[in-house]
Protein backbone atom coordinates (compact mmCIF):
# COMPACT_ATOMS: atom_id res chain seq x y z
CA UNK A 1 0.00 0.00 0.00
CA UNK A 2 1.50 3.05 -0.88
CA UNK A 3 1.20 6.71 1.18
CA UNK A 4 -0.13 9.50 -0.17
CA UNK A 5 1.89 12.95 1.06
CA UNK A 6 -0.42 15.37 2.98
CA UNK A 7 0.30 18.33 1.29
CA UNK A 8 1.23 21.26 3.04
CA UNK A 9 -0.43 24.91 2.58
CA UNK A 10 1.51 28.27 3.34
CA UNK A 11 -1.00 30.04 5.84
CA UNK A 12 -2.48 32.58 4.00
CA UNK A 13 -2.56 36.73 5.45
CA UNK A 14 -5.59 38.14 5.23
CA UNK A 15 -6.87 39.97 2.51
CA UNK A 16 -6.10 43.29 2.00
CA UNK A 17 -9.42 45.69 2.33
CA UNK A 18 -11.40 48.28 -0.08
CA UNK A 19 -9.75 45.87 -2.57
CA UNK A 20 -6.72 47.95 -2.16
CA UNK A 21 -3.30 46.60 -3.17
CA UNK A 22 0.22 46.38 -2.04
CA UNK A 23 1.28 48.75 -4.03
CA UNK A 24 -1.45 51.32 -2.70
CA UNK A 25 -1.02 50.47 0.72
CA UNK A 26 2.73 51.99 0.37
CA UNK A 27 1.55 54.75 -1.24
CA UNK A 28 -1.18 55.47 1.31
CA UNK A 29 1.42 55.18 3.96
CA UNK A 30 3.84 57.52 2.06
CA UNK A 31 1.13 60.46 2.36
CA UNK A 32 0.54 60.14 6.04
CA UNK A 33 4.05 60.11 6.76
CA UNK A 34 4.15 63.17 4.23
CA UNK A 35 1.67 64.69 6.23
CA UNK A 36 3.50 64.68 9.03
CA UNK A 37 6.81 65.81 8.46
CA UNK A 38 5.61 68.52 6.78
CA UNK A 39 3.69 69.62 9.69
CA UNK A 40 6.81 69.09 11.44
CA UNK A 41 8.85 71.77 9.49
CA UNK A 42 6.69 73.78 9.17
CA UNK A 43 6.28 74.20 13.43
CA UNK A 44 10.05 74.28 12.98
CA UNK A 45 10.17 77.01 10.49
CA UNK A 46 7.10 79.21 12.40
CA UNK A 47 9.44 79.08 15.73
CA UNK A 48 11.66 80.87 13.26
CA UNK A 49 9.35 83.27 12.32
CA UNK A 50 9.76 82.13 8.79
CA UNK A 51 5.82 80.68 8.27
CA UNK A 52 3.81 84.15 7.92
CA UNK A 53 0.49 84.08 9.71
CA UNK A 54 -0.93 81.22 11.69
CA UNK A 55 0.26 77.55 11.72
CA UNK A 56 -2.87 74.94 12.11
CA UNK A 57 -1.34 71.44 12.43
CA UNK A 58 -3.16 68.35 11.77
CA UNK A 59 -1.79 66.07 14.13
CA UNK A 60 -4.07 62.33 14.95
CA UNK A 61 -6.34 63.65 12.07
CA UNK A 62 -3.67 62.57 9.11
CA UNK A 63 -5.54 59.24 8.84
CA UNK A 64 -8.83 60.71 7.89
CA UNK A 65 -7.88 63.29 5.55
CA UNK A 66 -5.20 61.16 3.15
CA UNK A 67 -7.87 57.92 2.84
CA UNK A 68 -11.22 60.35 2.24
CA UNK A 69 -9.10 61.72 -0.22
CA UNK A 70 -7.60 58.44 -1.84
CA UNK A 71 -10.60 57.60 -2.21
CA UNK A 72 -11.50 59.79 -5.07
CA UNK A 73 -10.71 59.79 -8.48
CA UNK A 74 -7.44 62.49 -9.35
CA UNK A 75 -6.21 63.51 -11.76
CA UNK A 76 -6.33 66.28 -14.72
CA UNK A 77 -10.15 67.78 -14.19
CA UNK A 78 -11.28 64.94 -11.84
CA UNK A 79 -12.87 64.66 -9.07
CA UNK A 80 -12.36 67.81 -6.69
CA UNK A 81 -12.28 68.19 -3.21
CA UNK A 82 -11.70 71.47 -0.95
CA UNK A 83 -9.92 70.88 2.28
CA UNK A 84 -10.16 73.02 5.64
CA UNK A 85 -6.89 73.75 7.85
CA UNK A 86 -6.44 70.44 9.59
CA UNK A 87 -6.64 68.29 5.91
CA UNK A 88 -3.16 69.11 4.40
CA UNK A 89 -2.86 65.34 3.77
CA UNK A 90 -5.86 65.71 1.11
CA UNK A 91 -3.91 68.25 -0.86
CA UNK A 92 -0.49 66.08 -1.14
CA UNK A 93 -2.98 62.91 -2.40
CA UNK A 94 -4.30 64.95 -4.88
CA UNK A 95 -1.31 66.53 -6.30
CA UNK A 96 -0.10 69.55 -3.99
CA UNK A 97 3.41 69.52 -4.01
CA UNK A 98 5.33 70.04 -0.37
CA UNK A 99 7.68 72.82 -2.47
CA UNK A 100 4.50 74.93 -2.97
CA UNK A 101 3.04 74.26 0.39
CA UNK A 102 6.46 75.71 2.01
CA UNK A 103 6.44 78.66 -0.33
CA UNK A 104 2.43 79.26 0.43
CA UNK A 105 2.97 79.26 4.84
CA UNK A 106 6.09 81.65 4.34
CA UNK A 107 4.68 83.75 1.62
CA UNK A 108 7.24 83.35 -0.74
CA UNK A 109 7.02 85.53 -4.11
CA UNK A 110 7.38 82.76 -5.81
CA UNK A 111 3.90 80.63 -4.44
CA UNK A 112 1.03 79.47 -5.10
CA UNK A 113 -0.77 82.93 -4.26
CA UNK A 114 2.11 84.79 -4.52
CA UNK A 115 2.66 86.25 -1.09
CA UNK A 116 -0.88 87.35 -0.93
CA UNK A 117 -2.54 84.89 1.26
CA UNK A 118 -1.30 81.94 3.64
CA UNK A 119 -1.92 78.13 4.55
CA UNK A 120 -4.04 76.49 2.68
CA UNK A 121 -6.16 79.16 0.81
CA UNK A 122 -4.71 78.40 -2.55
CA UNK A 123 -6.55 75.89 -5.71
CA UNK A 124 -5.34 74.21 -8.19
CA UNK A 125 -8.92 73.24 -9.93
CA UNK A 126 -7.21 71.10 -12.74
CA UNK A 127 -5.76 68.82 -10.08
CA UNK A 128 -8.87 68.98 -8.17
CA UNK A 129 -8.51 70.69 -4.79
CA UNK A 130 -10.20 74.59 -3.95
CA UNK A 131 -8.40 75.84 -1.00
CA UNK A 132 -11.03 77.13 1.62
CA UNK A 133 -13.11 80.55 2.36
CA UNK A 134 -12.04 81.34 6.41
CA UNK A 135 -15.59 81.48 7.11
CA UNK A 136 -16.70 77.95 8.02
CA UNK A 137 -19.60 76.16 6.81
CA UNK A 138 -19.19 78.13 3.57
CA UNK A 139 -17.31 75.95 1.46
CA UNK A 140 -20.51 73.63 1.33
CA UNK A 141 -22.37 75.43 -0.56
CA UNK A 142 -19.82 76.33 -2.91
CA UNK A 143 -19.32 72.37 -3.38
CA UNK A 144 -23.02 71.95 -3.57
CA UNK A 145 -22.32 74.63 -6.71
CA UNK A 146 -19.71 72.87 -8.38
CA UNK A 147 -21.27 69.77 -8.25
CA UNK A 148 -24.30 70.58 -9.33
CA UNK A 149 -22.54 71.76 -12.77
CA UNK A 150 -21.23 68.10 -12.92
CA UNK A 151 -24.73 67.19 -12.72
CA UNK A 152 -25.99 69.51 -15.09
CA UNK A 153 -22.66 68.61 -17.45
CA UNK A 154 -23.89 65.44 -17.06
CA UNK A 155 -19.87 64.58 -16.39
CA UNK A 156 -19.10 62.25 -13.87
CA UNK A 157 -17.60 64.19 -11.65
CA UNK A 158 -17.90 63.37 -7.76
CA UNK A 159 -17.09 66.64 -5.04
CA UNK A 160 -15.89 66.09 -1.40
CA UNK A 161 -15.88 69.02 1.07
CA UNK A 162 -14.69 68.55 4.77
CA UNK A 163 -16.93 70.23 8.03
CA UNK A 164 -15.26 70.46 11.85
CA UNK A 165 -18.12 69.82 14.39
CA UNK A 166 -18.32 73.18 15.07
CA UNK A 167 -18.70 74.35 11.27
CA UNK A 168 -22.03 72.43 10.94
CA UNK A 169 -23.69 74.81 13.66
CA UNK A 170 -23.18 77.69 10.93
CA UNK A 171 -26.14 78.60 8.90
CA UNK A 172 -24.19 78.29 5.50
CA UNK A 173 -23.28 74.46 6.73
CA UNK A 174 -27.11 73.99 6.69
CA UNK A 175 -28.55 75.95 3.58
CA UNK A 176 -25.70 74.61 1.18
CA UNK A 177 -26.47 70.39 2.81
CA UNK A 178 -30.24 71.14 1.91
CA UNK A 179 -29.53 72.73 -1.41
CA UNK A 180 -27.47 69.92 -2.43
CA UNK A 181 -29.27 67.20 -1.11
CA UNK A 182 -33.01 68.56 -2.83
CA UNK A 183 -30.58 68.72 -6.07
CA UNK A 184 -29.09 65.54 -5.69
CA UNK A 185 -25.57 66.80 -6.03
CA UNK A 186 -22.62 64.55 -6.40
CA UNK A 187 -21.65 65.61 -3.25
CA UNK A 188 -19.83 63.76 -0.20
CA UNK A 189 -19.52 65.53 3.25
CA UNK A 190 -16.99 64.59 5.66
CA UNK A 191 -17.91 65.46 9.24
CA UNK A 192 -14.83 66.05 11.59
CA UNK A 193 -15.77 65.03 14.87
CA UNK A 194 -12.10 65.92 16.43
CA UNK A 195 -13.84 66.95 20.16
CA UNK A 196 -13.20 70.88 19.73
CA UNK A 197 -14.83 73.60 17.94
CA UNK A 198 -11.42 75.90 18.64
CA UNK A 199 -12.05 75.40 22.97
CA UNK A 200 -15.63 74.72 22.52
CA UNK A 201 -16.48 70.99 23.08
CA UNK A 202 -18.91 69.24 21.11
CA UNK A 203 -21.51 68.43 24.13
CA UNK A 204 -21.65 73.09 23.99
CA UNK A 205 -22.17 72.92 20.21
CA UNK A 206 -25.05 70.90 19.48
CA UNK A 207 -27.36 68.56 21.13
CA UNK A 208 -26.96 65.53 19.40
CA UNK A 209 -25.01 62.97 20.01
CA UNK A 210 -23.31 62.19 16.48
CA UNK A 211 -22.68 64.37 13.81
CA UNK A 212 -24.43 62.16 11.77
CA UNK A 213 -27.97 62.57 13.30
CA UNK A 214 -27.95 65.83 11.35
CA UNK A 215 -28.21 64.15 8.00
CA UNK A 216 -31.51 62.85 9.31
CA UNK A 217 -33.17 66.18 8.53
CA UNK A 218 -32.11 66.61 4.78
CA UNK A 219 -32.94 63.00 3.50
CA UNK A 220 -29.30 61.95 3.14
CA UNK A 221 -27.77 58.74 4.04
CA UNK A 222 -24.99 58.75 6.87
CA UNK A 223 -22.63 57.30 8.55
CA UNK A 224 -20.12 56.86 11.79
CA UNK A 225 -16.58 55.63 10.93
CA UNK A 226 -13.64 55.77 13.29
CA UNK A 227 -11.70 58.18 11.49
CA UNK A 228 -8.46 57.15 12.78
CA UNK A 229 -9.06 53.73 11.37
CA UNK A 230 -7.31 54.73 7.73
CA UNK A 231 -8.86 51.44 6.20
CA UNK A 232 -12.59 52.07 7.64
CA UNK A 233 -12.47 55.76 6.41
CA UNK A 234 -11.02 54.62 3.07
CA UNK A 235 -13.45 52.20 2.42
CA UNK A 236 -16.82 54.61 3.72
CA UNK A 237 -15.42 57.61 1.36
CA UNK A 238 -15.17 55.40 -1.67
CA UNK A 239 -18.58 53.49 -1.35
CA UNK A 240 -20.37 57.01 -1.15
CA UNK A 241 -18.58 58.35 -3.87
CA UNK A 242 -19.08 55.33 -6.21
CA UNK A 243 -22.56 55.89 -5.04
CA UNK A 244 -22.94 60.02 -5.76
CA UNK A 245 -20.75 58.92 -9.51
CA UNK A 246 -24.12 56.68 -10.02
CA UNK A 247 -26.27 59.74 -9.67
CA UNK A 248 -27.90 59.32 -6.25
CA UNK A 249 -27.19 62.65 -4.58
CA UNK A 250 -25.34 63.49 -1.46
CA UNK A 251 -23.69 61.15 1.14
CA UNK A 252 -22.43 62.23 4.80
CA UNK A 253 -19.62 60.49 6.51
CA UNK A 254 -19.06 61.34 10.15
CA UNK A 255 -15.21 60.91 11.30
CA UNK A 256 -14.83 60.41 15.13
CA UNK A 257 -11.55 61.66 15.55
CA UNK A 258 -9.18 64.31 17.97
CA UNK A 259 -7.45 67.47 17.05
CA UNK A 260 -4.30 66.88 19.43
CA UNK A 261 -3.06 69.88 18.99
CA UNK A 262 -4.18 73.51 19.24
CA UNK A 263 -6.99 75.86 17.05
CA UNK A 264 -3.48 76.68 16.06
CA UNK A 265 0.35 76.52 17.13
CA UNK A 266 -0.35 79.67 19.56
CA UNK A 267 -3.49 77.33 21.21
CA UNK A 268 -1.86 75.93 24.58
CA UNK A 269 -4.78 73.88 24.69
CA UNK A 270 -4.97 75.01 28.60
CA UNK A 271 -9.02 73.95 28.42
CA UNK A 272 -7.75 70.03 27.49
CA UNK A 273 -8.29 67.62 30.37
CA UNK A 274 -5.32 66.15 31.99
CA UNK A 275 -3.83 63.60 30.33
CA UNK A 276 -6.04 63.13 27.81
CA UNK A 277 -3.77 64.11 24.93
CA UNK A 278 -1.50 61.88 26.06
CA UNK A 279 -3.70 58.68 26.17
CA UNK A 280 -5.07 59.81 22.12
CA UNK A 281 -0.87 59.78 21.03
CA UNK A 282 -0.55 56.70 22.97
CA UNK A 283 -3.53 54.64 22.36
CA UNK A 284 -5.10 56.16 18.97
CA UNK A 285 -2.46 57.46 16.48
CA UNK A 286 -3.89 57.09 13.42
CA UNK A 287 -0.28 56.26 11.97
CA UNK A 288 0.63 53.90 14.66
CA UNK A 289 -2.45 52.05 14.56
CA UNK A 290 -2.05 51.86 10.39
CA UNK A 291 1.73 50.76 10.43
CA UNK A 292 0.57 48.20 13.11
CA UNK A 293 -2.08 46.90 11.13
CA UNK A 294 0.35 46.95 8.03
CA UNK A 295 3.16 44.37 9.77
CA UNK A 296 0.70 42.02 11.65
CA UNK A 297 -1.15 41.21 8.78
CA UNK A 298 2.28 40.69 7.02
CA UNK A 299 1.08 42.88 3.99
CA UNK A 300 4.38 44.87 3.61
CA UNK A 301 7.54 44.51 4.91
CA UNK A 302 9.33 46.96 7.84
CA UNK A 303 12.23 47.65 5.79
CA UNK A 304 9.86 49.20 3.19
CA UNK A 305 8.15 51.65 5.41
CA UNK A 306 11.96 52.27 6.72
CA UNK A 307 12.89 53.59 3.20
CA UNK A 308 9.91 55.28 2.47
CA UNK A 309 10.52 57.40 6.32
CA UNK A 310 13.95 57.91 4.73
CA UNK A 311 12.63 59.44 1.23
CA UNK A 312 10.04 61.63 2.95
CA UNK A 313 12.67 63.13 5.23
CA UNK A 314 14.86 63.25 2.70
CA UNK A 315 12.37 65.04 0.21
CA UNK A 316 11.09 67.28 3.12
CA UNK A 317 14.83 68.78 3.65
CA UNK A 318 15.77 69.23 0.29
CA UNK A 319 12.42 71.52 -0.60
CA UNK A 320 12.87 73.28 2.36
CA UNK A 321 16.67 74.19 1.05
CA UNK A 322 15.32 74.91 -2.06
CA UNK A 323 12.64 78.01 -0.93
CA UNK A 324 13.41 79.25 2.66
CA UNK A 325 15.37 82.19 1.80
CA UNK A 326 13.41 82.98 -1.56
CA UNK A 327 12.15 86.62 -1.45
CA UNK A 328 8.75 87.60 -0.15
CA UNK A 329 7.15 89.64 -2.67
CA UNK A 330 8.09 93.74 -3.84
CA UNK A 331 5.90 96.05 -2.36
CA UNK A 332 4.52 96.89 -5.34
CA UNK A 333 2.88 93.64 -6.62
CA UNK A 334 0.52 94.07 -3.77
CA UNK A 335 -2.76 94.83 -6.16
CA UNK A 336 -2.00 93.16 -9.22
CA UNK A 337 -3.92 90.31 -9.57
CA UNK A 338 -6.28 91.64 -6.68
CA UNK A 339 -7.18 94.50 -8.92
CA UNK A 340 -7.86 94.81 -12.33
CA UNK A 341 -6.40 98.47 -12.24
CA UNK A 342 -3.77 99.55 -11.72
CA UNK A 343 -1.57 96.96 -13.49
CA UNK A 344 1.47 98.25 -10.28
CA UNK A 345 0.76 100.03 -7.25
CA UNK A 346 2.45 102.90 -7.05
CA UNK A 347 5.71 103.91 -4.84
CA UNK A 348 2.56 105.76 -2.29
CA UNK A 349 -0.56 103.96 -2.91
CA UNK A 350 -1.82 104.40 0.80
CA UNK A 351 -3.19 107.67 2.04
CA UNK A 352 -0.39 109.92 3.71
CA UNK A 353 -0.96 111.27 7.48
């Protein structure tokens, strides 16, 4: 009788999710730690008094605002997406170089606006991001606008526009969710739950429990992801955007994160309750908790994410050489571009005393 070899089977990992691939996963990775080096000079560079204006960092929020936006479909007149302060990560995924970023927080003559404005308040439209108005709430109805054109294009075109908890107490946040929803706008909202409206908690801003209850009243679908779960957020943003391409109006995702840092870098956060910052970096870093994920399922390999924390650095320093000590802008190029007339301002433009 003769015996019959068992044969043996390799345990399998488990499969990747959203259908995402290795490749992707790397890539997704490579924005996040983008993110946050960049963040990282640029607190450096505003301790020099080199970043013009006010510094708002992103830090634990990295997670949801690279996967909402990797979620959508970039490239050359796209989809489009218009970040707030705390989503720098959006504008690297969809084609924001970390040059111009540098050259936009220090006002360099040579950025995106010139010298004339700061932060993130600058578009590229053919790449697909619209940098934000200041007042908050305001950018959804502006989406609810450009979307509607897709509509009415009959392109399909999908918009995403990002809300902190305390933006969707503004009156805009409200009219522009209603317009688009009754219009059935290719529209999807993320809702930053990050615990504070500036020092204003979210149990002093509204009366609901979830940011997603809201959706209730406009006849939109919602829902509640973890936002520092990259993979959950990643997978909710692209199933309501497949579903607004499709033509069935506006979707609301609500991300439960935390804004561990300040309103901005001059916030000393004195109104945080002791030790709770703390636990959030230990216990819910969105990176952490996505380069964990990452090695125990065995889907990339350490040395990988080792050279890609190497490149990023590396990348981050040599664009910071390449623009710090580039000119502000002349005096005199103050109203072109602001003004149709005069093409120059002139040596005494302002009023003497």
């Amino acid at each position: 009788m003769t015996s019959r070899a068992v044969p043996t089977t390799e345990p399998s990992h488990p499969a990747i999710p959203a259908d995402l691939t290795r490749g992707q996963l790397l890539e997704i990775y490579r924005y996040l730690r983008l993110t946050r080096t960049l963040e990282e000079r640029l607190t450096a560079l505003y301790r020099q008094s080199k970043v013009i204006g006010g510094l708002f960092r992103s830090l634990g929020q990295e997670g949801e605002s690279v996967a909402s936006a990797y979620a959508l479909e970039r490239g050359r007149h796209r989809d489009i997406l218009s970040p707030l302060i705390r989503n720098l990560g959006s504008l690297l995924v969809m084609g924001a170089k970390p040059v111009a970023i540098l050259r936009q927080y220090m006002a360099k003559a040579d950025g995106p606006t010139r010298g004339r404005d700061t932060n993130v308040h600058f578009n590229d439209l053919e790449l697909g991001y619209l940098g934000q108005i200041s007042h908050l709430g305001d950018m959804v109805a502006v989406m609810a606008g450009i979307t509607l054109t897709f509509k009415m294009h009959g392109e399909a075109r999908v918009g995403l526009v990002y809300i902190g908890d305390g933006g969707t107490s503004t009156g805009t946040f409200h009219e522009g969710l209603n317009f688009a929803a009754v219009q059935r706008c290719p529209m999807v909202v993320i809702g930053e739950y990050n615990h504070w409206a500036y020092s204003t908690p979210p149990e002093k801003q509204f009366g609901v429990k979830d940011l997603v209850e809201k959706a209730k009243a406009y006849g939109i679908p919602g829902v509640t992801v973890d936002g520092n779960d990259v993979f959950a957020v990643y997978a909710a943003t692209k199933h309501a955007v497949e579903r607004a391409r499709r033509g069935k109006g506006v979707h609301f995702i609500e991300v439960k994160t935390y804004r561990r840092k300040g309103h901005a870098e001059h916030d000393d956060q004195h109104y945080v309750p002791p030790g709770e910052l703390e636990r959030w970096a230990r216990e819910n870093d969105p990176v952490d908790r996505y380069v964990k994920q990452l090695l125990q399922n065995e889907w990339v390999e350490e040395g990988e994410l080792t050279a890609l924390d190497t490149a990023v650095t590396d990348e981050v320093d040599q664009v910071t050489d390449a623009c710090v000590d580039e000119p502000l802008p002349p005096g005199d190029s103050a109203l072109p571009g602001v003004y149709a007339d005069p093409a120059a301002a002139t040596a005494l433009w302002f009023r003497q005393v």
